[in-house]
Protein backbone atom coordinates (compact mmCIF):
# COMPACT_ATOMS: atom_id res chain seq x y z
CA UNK A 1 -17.19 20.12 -6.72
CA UNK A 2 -17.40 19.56 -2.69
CA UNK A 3 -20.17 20.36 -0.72
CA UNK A 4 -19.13 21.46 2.85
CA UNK A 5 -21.37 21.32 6.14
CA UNK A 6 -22.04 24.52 7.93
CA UNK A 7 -22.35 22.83 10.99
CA UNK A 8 -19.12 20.74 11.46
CA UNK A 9 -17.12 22.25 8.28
CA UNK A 10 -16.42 18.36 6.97
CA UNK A 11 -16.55 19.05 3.17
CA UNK A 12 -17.99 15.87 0.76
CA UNK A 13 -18.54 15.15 -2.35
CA UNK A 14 -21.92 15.24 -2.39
CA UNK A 15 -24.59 18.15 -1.47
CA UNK A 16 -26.01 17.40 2.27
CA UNK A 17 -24.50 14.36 2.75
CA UNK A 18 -25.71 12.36 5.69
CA UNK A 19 -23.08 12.44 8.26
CA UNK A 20 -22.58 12.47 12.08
CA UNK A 21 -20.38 16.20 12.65
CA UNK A 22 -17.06 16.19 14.08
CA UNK A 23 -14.30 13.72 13.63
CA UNK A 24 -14.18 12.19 17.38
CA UNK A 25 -11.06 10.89 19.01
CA UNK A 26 -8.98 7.69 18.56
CA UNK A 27 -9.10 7.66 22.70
CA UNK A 28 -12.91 5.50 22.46
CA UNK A 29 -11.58 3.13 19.94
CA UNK A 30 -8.17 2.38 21.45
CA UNK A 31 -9.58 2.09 25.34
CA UNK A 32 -8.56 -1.20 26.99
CA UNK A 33 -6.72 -2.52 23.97
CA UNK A 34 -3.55 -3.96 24.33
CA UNK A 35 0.10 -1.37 24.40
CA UNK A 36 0.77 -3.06 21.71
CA UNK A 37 -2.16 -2.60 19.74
CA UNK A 38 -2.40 1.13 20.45
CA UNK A 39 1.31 1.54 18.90
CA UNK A 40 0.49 -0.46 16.34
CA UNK A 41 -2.26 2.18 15.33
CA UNK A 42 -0.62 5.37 16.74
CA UNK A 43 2.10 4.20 13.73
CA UNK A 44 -0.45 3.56 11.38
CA UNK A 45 -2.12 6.68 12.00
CA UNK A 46 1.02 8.68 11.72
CA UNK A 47 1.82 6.64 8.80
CA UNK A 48 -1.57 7.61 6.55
CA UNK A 49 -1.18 11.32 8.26
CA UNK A 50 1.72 11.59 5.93
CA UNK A 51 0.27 10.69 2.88
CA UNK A 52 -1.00 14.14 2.33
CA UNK A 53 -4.35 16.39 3.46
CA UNK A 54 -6.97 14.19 5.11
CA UNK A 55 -9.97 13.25 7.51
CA UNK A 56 -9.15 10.91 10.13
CA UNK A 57 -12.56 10.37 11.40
CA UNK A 58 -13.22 7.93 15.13
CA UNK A 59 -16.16 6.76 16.51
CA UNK A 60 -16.66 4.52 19.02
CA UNK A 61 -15.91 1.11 17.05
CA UNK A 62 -14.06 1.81 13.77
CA UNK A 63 -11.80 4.76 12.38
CA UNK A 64 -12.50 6.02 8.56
CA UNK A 65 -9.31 7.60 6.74
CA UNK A 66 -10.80 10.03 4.38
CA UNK A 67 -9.98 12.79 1.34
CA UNK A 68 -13.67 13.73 0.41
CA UNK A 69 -13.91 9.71 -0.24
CA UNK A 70 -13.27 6.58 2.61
CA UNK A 71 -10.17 5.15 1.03
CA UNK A 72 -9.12 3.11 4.44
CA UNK A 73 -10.88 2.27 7.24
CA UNK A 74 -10.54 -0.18 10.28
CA UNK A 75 -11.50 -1.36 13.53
CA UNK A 76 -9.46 -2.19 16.68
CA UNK A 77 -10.25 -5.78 17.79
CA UNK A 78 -8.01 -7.40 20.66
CA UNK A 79 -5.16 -8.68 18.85
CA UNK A 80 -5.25 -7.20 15.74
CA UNK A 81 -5.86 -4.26 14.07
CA UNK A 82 -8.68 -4.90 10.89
CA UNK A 83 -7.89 -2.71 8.02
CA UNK A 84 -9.81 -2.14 4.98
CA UNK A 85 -8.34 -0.46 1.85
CA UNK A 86 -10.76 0.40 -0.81
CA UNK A 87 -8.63 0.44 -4.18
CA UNK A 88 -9.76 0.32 -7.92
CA UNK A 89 -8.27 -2.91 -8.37
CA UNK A 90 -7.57 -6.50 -7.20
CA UNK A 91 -4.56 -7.29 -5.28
CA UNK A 92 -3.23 -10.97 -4.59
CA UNK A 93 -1.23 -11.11 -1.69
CA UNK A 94 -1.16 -13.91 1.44
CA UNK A 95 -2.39 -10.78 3.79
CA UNK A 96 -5.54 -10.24 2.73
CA UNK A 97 -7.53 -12.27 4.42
CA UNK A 98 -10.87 -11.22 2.63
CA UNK A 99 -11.24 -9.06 -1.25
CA UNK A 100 -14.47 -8.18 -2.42
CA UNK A 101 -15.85 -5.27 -5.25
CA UNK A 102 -18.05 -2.75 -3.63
CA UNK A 103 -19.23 -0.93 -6.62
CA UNK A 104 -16.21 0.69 -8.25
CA UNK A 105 -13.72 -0.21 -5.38
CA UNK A 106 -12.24 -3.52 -4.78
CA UNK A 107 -12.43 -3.80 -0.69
CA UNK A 108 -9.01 -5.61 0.43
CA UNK A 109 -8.96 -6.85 4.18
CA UNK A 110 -5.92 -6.91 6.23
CA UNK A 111 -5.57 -8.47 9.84
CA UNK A 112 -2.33 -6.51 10.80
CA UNK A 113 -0.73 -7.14 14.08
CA UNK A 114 2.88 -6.44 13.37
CA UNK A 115 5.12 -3.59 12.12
CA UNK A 116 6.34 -5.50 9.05
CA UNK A 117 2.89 -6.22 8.11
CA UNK A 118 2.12 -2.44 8.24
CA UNK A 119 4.89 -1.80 6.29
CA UNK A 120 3.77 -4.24 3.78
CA UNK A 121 0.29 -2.21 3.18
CA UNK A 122 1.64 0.84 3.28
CA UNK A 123 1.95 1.72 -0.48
CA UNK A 124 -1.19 0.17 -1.36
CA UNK A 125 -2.52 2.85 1.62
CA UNK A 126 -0.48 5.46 -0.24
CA UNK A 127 -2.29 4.27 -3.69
CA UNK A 128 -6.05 3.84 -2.17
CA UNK A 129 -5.17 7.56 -0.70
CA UNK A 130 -4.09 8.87 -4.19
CA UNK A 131 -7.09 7.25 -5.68
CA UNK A 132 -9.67 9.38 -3.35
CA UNK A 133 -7.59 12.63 -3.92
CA UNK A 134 -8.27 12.46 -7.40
CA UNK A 135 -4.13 11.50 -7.59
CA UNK A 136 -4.55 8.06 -10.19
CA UNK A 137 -0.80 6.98 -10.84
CA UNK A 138 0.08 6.71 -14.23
CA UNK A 139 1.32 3.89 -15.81
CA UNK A 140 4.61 4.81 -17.55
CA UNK A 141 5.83 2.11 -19.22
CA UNK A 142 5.12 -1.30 -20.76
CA UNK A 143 8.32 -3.50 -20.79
CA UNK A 144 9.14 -7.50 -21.56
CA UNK A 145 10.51 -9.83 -18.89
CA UNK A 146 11.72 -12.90 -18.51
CA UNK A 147 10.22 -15.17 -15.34
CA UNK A 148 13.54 -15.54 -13.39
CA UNK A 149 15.12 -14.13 -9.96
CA UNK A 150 15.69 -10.44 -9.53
CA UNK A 151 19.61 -10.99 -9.24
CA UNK A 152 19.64 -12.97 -12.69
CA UNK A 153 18.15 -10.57 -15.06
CA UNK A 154 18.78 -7.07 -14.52
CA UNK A 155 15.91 -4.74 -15.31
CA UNK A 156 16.68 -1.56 -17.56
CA UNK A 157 16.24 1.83 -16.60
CA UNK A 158 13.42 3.44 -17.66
CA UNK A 159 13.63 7.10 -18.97
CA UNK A 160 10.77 7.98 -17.38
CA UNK A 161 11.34 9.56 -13.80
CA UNK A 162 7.78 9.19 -12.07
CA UNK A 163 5.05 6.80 -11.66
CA UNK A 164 4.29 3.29 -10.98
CA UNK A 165 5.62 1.04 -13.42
CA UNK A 166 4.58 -2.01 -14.63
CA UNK A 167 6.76 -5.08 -16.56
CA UNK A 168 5.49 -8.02 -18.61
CA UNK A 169 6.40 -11.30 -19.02
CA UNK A 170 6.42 -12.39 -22.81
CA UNK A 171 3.03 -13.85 -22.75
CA UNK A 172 1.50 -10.29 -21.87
CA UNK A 173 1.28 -11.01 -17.75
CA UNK A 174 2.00 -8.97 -15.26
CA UNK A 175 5.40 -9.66 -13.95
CA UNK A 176 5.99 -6.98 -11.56
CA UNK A 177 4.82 -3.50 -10.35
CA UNK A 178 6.37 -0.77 -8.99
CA UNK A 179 7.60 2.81 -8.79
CA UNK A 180 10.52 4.43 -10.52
CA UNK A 181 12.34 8.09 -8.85
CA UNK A 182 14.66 9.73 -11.42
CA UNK A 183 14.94 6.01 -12.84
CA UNK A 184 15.58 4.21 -10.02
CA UNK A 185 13.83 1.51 -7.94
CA UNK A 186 11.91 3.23 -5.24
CA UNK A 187 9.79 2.08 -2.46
CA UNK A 188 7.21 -1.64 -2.92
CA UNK A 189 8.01 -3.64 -5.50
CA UNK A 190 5.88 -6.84 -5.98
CA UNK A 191 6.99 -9.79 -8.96
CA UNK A 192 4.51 -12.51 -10.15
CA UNK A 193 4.42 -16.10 -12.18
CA UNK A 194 3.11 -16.18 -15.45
CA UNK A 195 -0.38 -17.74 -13.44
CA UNK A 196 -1.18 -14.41 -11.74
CA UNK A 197 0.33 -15.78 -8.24
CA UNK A 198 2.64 -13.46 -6.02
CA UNK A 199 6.01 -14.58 -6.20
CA UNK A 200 7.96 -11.99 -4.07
CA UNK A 201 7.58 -8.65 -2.54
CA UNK A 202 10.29 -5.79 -1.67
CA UNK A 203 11.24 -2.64 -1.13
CA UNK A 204 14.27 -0.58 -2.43
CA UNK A 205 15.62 2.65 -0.89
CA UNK A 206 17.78 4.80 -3.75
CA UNK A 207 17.85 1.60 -6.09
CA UNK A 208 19.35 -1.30 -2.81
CA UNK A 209 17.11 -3.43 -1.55
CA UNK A 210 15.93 -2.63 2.08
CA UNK A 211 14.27 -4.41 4.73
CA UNK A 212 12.04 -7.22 4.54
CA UNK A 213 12.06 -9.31 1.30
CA UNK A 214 9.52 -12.06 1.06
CA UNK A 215 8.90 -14.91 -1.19
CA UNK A 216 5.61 -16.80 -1.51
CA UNK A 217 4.86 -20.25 -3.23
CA UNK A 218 2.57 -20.66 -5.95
CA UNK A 219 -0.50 -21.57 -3.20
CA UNK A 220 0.58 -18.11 -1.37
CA UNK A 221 2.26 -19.98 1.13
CA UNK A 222 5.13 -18.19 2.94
CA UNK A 223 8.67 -19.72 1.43
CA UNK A 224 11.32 -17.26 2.89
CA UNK A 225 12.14 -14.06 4.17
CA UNK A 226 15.21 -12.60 3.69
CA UNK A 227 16.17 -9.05 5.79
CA UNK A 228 18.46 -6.72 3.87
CA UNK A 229 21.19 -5.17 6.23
CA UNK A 230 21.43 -1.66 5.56
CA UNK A 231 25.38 -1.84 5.48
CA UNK A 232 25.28 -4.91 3.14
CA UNK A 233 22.05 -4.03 0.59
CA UNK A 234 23.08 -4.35 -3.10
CA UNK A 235 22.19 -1.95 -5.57
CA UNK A 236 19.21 -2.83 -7.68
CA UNK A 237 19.13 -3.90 -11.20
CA UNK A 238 18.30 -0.64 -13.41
CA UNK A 239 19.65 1.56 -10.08
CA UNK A 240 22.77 3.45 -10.81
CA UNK A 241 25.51 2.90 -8.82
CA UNK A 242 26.68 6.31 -6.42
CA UNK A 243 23.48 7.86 -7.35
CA UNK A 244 22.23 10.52 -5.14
């Protein structure tokens, strides 16, 4: 149930909200920042834009992403762009700068000033955004792992088509997250030690790795990063090879 104002039309989630009306413009919070930073957030707009139906609401120091809930918001400082994403759970990764619960959400803050670190965020902005809409992704599967390279031991395909998955090591912990398409590795994928720290993140395109792959010693210190040329990326473990 949504309550929506008859002034400005903004609908909440809550009857007479408190609220300033209209959305504003981007224009006040991007004046006399760098080129760079105002591409940086033109792409970042455009990126959460695509996530689905949503509020993008400026005012003269911060933007607020929005469903009917805040799930991202940031400010513009002078080499940087601060972003907040507001999900039901704690992430570990080396860019966050700052987590913290705020009631039910766990606040994670992000100084992003390049396009690979945007790229990084992005599904965890795709998950805070499903989160506000109501859109919680399941978890589909429980599997056993063993701690070792990607290349080394294969993972299985899953016969579940959707969702975020998640994989164990034998101990019960969390060795890595991510989602399946048609059973396939899609999209971020992050792995982790049996101690709860990141090992290295990903991301696959139709089951080959893609891009930017990153790995992270134990004290979240950056160890490597490896680019995957389109022409030379190797299928996945658990992707099938000549799939469409």
């Amino acid at each position: 149930m949504t309550w929506t104002c008859p002034r400005c039309n903004r609908k909440f989630r809550q009857a007479n909200q408190r609220h300033a009306c209209g959305v504003g413009s981007s224009g006040a919070v991007l004046r006399d920042r760098p080129p760079a930073i105002v591409d940086l957030y033109r792409t970042l707009e455009a990126t959460v834009r695509g996530l689905g139906a949503l509020e993008v609401v400026a005012r003269d120091r911060y933007v607020l992403f929005r469903t009917t809930r805040i799930f991202t918001d940031l400010t513009v400082t002078k080499d940087a762009l601060r972003v907040v994403i507001h999900l039901d759970r704690k992430v570990t990764a080396p860019y966050f700068v700052k987590v913290g619960r705020s009631g039910k959400r766990v606040s994670h803050v992000a100084l992003i000033r390049t396009g690979s670190e945007l790229r990084a965020i992005t599904p965890l902005l795709r998950e805070a955004y499903r989160l506000a809409a109501g859109e919680e992704p399941a978890i589909v599967s429980r599997s056993t792992f063993q701690d070792a390279a990607l290349s080394e031991n294969p993972m299985p395909r899953k016969k579940s088509s959707a969702g975020v998955h998640e994989h164990f090591h034998k101990d019960g912990s969390l060795w890595a997250r991510g989602e399946l398409k048609a059973g396939v590795m899609e999209g971020y994928w992050e792995w982790f030690r049996k101690d709860g720290s990141l090992m290295r993140t990903g991301s696959f395109a139709r089951g080959v790795q893609v891009g930017d792959w990153t790995t992270y010693a134990k004290d979240g210190r950056l160890v490597k990063v490896t680019t995957m040329k389109p022409a030379a990326g190797r299928p996945a473990a658990g992707a099938k090879k000549g799939s469409k």
